[in-house]
Protein backbone atom coordinates (compact mmCIF):
# COMPACT_ATOMS: atom_id res chain seq x y z
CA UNK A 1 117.66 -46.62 135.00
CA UNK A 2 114.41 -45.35 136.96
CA UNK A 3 112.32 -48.55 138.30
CA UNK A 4 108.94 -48.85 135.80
CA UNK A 5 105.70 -49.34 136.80
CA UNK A 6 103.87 -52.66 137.43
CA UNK A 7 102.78 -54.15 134.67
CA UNK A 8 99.02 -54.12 135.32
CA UNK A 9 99.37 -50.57 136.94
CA UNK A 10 101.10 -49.15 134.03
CA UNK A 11 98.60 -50.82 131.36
CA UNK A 12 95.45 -49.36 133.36
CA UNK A 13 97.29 -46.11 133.15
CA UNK A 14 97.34 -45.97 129.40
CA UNK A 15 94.06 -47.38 129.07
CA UNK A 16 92.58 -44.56 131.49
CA UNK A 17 94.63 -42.07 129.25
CA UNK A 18 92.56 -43.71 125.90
CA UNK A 19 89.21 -43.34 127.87
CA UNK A 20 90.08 -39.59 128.45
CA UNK A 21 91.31 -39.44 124.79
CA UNK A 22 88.17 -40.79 123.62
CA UNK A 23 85.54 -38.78 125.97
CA UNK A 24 87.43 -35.27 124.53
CA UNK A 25 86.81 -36.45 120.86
CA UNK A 26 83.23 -37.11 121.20
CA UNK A 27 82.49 -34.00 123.34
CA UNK A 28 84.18 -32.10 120.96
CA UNK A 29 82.71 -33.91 118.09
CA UNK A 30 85.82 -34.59 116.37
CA UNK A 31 84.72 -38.49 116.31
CA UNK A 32 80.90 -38.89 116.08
CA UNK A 33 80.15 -42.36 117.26
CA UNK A 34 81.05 -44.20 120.21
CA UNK A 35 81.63 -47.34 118.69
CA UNK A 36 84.22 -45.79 116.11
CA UNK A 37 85.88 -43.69 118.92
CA UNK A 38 86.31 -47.30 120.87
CA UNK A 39 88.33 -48.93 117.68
CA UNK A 40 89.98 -45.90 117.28
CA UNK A 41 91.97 -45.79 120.55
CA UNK A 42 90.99 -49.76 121.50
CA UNK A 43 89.18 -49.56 124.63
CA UNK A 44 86.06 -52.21 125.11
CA UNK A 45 82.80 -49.97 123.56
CA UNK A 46 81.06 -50.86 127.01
CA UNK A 47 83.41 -49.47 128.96
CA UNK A 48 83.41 -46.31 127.16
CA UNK A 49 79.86 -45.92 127.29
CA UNK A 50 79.70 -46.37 130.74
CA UNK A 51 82.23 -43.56 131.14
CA UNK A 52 80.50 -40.86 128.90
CA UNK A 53 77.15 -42.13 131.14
CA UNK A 54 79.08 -40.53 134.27
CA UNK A 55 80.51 -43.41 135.74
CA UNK A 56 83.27 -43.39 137.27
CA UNK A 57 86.55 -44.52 136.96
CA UNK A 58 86.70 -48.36 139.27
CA UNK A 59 90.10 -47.13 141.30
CA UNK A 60 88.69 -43.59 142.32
CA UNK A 61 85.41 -44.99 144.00
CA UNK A 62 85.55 -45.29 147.22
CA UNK A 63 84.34 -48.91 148.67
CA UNK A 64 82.70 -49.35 151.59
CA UNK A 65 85.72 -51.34 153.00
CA UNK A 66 88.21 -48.66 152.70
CA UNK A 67 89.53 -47.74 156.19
CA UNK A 68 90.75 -43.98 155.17
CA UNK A 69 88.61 -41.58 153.46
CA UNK A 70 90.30 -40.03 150.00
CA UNK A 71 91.89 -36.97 152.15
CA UNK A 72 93.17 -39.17 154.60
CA UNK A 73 94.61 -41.69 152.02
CA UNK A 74 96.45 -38.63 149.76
CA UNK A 75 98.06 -37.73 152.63
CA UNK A 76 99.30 -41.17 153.61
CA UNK A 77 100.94 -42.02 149.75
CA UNK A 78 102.56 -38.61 150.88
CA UNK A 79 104.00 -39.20 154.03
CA UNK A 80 104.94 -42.73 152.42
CA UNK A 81 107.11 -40.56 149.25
CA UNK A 82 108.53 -38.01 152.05
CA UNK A 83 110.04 -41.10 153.78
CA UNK A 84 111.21 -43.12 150.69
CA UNK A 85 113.16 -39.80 149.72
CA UNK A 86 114.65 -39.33 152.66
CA UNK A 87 115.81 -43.65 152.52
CA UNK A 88 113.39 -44.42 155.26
CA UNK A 89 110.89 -46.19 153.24
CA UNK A 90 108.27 -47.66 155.81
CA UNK A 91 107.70 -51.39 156.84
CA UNK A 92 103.98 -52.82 156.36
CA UNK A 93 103.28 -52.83 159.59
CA UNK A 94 103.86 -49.43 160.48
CA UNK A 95 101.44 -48.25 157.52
CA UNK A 96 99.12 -50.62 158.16
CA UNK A 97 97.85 -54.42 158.75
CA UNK A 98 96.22 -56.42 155.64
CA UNK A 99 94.39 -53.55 153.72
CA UNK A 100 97.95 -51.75 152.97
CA UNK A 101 98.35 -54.21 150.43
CA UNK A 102 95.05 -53.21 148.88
CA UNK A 103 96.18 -49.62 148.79
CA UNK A 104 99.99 -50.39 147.39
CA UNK A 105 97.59 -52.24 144.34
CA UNK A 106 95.00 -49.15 143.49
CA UNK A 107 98.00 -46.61 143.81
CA UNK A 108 100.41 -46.04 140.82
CA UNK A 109 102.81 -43.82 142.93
CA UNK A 110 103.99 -46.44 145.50
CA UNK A 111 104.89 -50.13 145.46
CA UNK A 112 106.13 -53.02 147.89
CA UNK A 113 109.39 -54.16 147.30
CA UNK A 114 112.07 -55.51 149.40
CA UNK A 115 114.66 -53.12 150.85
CA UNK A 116 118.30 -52.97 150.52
CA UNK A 117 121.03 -51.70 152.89
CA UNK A 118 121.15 -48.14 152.54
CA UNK A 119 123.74 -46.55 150.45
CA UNK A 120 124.88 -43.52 152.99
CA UNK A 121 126.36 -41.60 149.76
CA UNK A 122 122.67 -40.80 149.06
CA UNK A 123 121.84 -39.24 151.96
CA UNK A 124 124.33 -37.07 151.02
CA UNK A 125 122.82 -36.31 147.90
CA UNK A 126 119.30 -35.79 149.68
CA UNK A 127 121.05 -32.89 152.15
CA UNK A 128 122.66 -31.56 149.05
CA UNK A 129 119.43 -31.05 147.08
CA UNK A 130 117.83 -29.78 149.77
CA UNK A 131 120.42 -27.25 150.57
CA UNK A 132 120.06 -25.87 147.36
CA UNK A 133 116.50 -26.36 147.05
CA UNK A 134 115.63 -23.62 149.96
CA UNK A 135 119.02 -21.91 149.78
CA UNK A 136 120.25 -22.92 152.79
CA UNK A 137 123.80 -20.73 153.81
CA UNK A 138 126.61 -22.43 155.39
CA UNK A 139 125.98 -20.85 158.99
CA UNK A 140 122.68 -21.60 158.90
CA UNK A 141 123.31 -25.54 159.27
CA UNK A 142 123.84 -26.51 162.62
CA UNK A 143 124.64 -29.84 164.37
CA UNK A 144 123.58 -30.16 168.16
CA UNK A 145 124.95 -33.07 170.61
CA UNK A 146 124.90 -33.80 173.92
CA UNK A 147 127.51 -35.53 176.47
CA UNK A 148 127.19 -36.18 179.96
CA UNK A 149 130.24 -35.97 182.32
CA UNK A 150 130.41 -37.17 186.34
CA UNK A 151 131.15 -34.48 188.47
CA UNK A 152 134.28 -34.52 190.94
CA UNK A 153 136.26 -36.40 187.90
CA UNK A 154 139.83 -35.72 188.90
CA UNK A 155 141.80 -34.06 186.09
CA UNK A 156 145.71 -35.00 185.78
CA UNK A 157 147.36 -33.32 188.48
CA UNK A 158 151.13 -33.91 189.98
CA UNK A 159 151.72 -35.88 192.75
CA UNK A 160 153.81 -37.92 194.91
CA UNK A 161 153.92 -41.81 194.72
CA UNK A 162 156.67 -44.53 195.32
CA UNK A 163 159.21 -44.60 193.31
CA UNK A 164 159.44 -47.94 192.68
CA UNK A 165 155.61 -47.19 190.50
CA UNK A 166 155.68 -48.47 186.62
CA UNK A 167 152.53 -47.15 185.54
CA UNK A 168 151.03 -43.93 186.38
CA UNK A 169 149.50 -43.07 189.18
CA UNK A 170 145.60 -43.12 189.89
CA UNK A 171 143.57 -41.17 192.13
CA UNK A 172 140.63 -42.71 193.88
CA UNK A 173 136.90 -41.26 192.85
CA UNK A 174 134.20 -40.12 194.93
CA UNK A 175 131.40 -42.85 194.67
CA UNK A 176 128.25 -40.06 194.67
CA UNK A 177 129.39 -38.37 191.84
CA UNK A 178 126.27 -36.48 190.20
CA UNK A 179 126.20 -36.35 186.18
CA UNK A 180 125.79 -33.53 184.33
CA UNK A 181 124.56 -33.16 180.41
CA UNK A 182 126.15 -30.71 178.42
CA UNK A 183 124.82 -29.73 175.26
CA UNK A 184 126.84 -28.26 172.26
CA UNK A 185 125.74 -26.58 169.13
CA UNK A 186 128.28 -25.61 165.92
CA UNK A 187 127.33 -24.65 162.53
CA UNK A 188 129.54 -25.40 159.54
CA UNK A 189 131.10 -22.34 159.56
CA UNK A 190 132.55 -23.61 162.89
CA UNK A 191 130.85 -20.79 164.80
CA UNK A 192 129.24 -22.42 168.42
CA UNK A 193 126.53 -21.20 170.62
CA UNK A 194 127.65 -21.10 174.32
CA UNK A 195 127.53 -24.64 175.90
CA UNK A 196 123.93 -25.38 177.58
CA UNK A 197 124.40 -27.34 180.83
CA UNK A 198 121.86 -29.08 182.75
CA UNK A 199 122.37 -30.23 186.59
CA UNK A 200 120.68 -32.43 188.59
CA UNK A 201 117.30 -30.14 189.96
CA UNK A 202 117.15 -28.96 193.17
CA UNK A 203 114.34 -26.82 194.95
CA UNK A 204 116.60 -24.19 196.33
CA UNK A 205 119.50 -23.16 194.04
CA UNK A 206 122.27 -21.08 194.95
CA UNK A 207 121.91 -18.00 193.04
CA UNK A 208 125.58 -17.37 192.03
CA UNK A 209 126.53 -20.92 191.77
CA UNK A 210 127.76 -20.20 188.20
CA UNK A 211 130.55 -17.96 189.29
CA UNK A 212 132.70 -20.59 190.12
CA UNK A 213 132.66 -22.69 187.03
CA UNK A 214 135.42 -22.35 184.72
CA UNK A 215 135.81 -19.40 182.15
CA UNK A 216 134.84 -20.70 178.95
């Protein structure tokens, strides 16, 4: 069962929707006075009148206090729902200090609750949707990586050793072994890009020093 509003939230919701209600019937004449229009749909008279006066509703004004203009704000409680679907739902503290708790109260699309440990099966669900949301093919969806290996790493290799030896044999590594990242790319059709290897920079590189690495 979907979470419900807030209690207050959800009341000045419906009340906002009786104002609106109310405003259309008198425009349009289908209720005459104000005062009958007010028991009708039971919102205060005052309040009414104020509203068909032009003011506004108290949660769209801006106050002086408010640290975002109203762009800047819509875009947050956006960036806020992108997160939450994706089951990152941000902390406090990396929205904001006090005042985010002022903006969780005048919004009706977000709240603050506590957070759970994440249920992985829904990420799932998320890259499912938005597979078929966009149409996304199969060889389209790629997975990159990266590993670094130490160059000079002996490989298995015969040799000779006493023959009184357990265990196998080790070979002794060079101590200035350089590392080298390789980076690997595969899409789900199991198709991969050629391997992308990066070596330590130099200011004078050999021109054909790919020629001797292995084939493949």
């Amino acid at each position: 069962m979907p979470p419900i509003l807030n209690k207050n939230k959800k009341d000045l919701a419906e009340q906002e929707g009786r104002i609106l209600l109310a405003i259309s019937d008198l425009k349009n004449e289908r209720i005459l006075r104000v005062a009958q229009a007010a028991r009708i749909y039971k919102i205060p008279r005052t309040t009414l009148q104020k509203r068909l006066s032009g003011t506004q509703q108290r949660s769209q004004i801006r106050a002086n206090s408010h640290k975002l203009t109203q762009f800047e704000e819509e875009s947050l409680v956006k960036w806020i729902l992108d997160l939450d679907k994706r089951g990152l739902p941000p902390r406090h503290s990396l929205v904001g200090e006090k005042w985010v708790y002022n903006l969780v109260k005048r919004r009706l699309e977000i709240e603050s609750k506590f957070s759970r440990k994440y249920d992985y099966e829904q990420y799932f669900d998320r890259v499912r949707k938005v597979i078929l949301e966009y149409g996304i093919l199969p060889e389209d969806i790629y997975n990159f990586d990266e590993t670094g290996f130490a160059m000079g790493l002996c490989a298995t290799a015969k040799v000779i050793t006493g023959s009184d030896r357990y265990t196998w044999p080790k070979l002794l590594q060079p101590g200035d072994r350089e590392w080298v990242t390789a980076i690997e790319a595969v899409n789900s059709t199991g198709w991969a890009l050629p391997s992308y290897i990066i070596f330590k920079a130099k200011k004078y590189m050999w021109l054909g020093w790919f020629e001797d690495l292995p084939a493949n």
